[in-house]
C-alpha atoms as a PDB file:
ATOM      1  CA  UNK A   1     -10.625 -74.452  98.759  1.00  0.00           C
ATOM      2  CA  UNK A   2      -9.492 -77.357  96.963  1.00  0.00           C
ATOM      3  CA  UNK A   3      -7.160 -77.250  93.511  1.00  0.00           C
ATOM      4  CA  UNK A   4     -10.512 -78.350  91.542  1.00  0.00           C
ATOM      5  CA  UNK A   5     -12.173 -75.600  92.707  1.00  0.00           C
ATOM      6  CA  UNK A   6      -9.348 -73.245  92.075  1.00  0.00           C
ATOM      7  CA  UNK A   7      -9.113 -74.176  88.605  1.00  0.00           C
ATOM      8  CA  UNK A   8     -12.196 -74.721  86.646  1.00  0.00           C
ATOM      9  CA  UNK A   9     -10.886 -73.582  82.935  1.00  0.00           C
ATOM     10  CA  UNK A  10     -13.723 -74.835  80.717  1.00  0.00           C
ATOM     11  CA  UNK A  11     -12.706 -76.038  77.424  1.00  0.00           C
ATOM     12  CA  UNK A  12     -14.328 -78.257  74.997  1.00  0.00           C
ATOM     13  CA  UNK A  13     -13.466 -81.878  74.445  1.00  0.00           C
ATOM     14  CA  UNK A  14     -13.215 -80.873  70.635  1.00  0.00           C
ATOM     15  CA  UNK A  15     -10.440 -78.668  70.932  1.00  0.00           C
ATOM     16  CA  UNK A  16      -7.351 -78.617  69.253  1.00  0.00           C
ATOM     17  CA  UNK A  17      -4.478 -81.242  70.481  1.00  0.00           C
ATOM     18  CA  UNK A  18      -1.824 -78.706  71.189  1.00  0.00           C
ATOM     19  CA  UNK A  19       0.688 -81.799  72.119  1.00  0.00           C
ATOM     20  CA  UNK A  20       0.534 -85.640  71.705  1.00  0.00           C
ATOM     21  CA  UNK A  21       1.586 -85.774  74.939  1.00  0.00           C
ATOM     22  CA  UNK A  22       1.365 -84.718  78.525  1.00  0.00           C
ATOM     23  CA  UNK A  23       3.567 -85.993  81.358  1.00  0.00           C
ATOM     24  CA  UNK A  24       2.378 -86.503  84.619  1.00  0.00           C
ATOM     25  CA  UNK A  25       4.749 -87.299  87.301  1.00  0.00           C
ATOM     26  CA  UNK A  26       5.800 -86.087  90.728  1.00  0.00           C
ATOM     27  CA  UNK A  27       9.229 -83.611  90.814  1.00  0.00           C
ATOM     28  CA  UNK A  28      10.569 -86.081  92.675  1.00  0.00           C
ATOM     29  CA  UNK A  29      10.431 -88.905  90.086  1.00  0.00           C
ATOM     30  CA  UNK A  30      12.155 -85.969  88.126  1.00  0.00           C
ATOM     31  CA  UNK A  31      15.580 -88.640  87.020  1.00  0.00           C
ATOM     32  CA  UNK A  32      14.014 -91.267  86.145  1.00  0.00           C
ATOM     33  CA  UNK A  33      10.892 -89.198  84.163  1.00  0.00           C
ATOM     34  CA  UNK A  34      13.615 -87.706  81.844  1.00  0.00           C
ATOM     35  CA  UNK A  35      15.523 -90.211  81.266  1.00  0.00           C
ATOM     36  CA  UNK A  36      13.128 -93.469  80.580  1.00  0.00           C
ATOM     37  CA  UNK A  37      10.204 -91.692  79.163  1.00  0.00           C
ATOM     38  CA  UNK A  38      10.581 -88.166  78.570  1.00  0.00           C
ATOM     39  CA  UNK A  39      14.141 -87.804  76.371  1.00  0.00           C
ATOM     40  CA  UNK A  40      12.814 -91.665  74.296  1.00  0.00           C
ATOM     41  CA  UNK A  41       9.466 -89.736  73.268  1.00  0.00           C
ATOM     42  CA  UNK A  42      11.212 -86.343  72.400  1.00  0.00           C
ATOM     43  CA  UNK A  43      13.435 -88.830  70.149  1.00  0.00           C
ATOM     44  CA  UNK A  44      10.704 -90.433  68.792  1.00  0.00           C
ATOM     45  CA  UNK A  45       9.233 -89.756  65.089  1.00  0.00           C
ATOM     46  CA  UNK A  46       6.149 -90.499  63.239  1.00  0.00           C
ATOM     47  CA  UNK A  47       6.768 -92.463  60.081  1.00  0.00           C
ATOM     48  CA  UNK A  48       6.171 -89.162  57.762  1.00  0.00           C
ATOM     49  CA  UNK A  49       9.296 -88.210  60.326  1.00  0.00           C
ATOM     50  CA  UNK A  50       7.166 -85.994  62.616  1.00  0.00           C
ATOM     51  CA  UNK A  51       8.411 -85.787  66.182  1.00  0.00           C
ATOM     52  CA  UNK A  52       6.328 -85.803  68.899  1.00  0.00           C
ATOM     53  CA  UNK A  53       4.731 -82.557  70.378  1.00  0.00           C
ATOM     54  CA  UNK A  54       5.151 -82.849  74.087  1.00  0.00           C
ATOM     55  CA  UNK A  55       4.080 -81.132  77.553  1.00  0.00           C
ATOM     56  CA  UNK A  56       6.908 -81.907  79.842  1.00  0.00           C
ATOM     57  CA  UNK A  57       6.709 -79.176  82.389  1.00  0.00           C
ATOM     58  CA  UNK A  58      10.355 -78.701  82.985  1.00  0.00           C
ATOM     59  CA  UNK A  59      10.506 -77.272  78.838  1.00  0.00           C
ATOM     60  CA  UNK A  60       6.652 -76.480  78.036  1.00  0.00           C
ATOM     61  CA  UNK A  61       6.213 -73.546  81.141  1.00  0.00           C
ATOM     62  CA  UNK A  62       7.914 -70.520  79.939  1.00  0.00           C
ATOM     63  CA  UNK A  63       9.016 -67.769  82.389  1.00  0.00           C
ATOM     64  CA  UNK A  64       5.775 -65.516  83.400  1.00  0.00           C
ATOM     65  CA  UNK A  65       3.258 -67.853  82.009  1.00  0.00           C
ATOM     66  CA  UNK A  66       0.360 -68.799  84.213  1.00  0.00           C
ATOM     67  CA  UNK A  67       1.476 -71.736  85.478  1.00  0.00           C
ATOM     68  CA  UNK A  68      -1.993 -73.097  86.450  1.00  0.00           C
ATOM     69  CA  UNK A  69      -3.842 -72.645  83.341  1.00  0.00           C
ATOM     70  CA  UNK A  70      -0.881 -73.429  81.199  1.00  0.00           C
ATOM     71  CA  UNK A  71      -1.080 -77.173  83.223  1.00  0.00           C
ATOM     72  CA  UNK A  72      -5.207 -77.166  82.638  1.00  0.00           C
ATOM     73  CA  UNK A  73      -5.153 -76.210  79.355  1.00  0.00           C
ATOM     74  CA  UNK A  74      -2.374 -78.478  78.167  1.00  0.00           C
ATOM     75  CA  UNK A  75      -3.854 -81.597  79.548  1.00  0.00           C
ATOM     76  CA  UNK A  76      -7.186 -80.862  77.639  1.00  0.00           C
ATOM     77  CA  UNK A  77      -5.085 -79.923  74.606  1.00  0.00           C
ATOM     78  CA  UNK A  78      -2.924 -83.412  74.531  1.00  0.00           C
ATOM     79  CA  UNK A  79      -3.824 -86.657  72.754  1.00  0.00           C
ATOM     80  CA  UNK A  80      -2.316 -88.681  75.661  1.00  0.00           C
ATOM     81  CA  UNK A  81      -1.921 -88.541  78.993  1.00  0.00           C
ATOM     82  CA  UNK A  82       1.194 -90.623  80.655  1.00  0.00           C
ATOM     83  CA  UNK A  83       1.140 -90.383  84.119  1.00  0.00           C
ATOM     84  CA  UNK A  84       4.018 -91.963  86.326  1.00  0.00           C
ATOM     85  CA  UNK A  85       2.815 -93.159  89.648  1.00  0.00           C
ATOM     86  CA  UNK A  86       4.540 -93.578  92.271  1.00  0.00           C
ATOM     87  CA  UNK A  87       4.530 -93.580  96.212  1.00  0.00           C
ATOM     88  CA  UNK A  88       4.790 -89.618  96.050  1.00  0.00           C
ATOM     89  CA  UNK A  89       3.057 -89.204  93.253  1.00  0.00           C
ATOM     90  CA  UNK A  90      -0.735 -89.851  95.378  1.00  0.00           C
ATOM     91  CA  UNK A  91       0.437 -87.453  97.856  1.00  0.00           C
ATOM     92  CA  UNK A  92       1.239 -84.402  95.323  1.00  0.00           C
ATOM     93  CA  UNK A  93      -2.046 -82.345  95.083  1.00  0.00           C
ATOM     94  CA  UNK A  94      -0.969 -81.353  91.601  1.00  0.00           C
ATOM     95  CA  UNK A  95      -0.316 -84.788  90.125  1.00  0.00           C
ATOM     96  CA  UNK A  96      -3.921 -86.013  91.742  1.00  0.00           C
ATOM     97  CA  UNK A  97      -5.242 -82.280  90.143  1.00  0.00           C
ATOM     98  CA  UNK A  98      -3.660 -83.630  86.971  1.00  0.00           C
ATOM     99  CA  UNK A  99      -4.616 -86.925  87.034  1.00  0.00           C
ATOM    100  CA  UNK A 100      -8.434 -85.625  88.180  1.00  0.00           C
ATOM    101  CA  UNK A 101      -8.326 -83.343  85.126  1.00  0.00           C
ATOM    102  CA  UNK A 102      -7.053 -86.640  82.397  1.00  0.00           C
ATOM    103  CA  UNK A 103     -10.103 -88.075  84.045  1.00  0.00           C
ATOM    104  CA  UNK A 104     -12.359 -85.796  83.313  1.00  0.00           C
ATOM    105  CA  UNK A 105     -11.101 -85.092  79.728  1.00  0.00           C
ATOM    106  CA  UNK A 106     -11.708 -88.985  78.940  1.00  0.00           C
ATOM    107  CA  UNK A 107     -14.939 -89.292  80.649  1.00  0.00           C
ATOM    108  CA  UNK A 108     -16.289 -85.971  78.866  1.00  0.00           C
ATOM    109  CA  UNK A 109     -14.618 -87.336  75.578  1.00  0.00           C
ATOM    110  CA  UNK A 110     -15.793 -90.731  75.439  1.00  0.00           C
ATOM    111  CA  UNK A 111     -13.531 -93.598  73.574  1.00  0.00           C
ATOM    112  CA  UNK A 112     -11.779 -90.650  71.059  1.00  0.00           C
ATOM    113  CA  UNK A 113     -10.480 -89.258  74.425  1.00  0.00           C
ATOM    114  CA  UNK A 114      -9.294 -92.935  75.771  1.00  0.00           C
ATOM    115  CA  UNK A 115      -5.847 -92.675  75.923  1.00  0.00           C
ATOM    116  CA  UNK A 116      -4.247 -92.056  79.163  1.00  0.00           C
ATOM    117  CA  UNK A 117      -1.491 -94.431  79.916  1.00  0.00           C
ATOM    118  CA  UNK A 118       0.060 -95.126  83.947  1.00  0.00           C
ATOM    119  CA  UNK A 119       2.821 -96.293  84.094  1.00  0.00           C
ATOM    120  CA  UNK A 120       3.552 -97.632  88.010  1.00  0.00           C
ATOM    121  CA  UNK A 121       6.815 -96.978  90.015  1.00  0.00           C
ATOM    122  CA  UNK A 122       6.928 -99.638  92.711  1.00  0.00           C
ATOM    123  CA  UNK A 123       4.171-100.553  94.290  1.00  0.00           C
ATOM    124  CA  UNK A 124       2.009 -97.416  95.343  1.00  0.00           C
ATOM    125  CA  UNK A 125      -1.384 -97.772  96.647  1.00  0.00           C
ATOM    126  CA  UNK A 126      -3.593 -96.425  93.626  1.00  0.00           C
ATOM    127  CA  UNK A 127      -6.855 -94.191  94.786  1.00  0.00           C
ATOM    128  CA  UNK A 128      -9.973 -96.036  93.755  1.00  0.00           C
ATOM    129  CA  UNK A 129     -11.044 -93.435  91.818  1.00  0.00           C
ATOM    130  CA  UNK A 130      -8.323 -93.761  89.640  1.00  0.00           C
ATOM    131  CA  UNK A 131      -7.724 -97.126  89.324  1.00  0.00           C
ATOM    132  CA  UNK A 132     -10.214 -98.115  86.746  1.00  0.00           C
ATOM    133  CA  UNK A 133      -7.680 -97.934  83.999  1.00  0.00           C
ATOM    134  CA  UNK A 134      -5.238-100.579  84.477  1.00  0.00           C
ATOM    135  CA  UNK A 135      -1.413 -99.298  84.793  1.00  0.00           C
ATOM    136  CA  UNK A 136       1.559-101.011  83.611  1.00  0.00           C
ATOM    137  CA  UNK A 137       4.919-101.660  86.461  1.00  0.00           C
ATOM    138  CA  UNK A 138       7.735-100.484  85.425  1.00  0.00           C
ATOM    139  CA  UNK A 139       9.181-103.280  87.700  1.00  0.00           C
ATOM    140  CA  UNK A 140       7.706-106.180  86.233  1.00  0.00           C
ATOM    141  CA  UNK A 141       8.033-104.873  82.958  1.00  0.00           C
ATOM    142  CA  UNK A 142      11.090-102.647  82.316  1.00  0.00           C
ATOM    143  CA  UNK A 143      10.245-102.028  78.683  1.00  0.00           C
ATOM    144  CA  UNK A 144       6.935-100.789  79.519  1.00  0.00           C
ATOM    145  CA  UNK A 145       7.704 -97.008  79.161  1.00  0.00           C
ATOM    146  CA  UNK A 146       8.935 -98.005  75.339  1.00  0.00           C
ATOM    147  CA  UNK A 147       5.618-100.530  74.752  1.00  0.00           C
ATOM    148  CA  UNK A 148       3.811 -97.256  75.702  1.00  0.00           C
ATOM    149  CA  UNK A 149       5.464 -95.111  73.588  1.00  0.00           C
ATOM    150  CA  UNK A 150       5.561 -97.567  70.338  1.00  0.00           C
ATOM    151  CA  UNK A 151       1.505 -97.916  71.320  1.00  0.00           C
ATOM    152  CA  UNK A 152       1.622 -93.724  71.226  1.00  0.00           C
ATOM    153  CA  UNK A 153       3.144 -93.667  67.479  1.00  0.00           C
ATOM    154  CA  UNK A 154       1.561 -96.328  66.085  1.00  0.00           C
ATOM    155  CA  UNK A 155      -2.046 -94.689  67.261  1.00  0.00           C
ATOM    156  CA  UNK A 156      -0.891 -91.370  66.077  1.00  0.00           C
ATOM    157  CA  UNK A 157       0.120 -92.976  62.362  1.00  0.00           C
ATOM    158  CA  UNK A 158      -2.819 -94.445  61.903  1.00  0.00           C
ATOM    159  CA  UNK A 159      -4.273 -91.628  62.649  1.00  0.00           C
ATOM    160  CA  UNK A 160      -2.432 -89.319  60.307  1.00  0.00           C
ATOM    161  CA  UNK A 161      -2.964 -91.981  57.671  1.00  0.00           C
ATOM    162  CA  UNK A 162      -6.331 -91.275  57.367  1.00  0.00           C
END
């Protein structure tokens, strides 16, 4: 049985975002996660001073939650979807669940839903069926992790200045 099949939580495109964003990344990209994407967006704030509501799974799993649906549920609950890719990452069958599930969420969504954001560690082979949204290197562009999170904030304040 494969992860998709374990985990078919149905929940409706129109739900409420529960975070602005969910990070995808491989435990072993753990350092570099923390420190160049997830501690800048936890910093961050919305110009009506607003900090960001974020799934990092590290803080966002609390002790005897179900794991699983907690993961599911959060990803169709967030705004955004950054996922760090990496050589490991394409071999985790959680980070390919996750990155399935973003997917899904912006194919079910349409363009309101179009936000999910790679950013790419190295070179790692990307799956075709993920590599229709085009990701930005981290090694060709350092600041990318910050150009993603300024993008982020600046589509969240327009939005909240509506």
């Amino acid at each position: 049985m494969t992860l998709e099949q374990l985990r078919t939580i149905e929940v409706k495109p129109a739900a409420v975002n529960d975070y602005d964003v969910f990070i995808s990344y491989a435990r072993d990209e753990l350092q570099w996660v923390d420190k160049n994407l997830y501690l800048p967006l936890r910093d961050a704030t919305l110009p009506n001073g607003r900090k960001l509501q974020i799934f990092f799974d590290r803080d966002a799993i609390q002790v005897s939650s179900t794991w699983q649906d907690k993961i599911a549920l959060s990803i169709d609950g967030s705004r955004f979807i950054v996922a760090v890719y990496s050589e490991v990452y394409f071999t985790r069958p959680y980070c390919i669940y996750e990155l399935r599930r973003a997917h899904r969420k912006r194919i079910v969504g349409g363009g309101e839903s179009d936000y999910v954001f790679p950013l790419m560690l190295g070179r790692p082979k990307i799956p075709a069926a993920f590599d229709d949204i085009q990701a930005s290197a981290v090694d060709d562009k350092p600041d990318a992790p910050k150009a993603v999170i300024e993008r982020i904030i600046a589509i969240l304040s327009h939005a909240h200045s509506d």
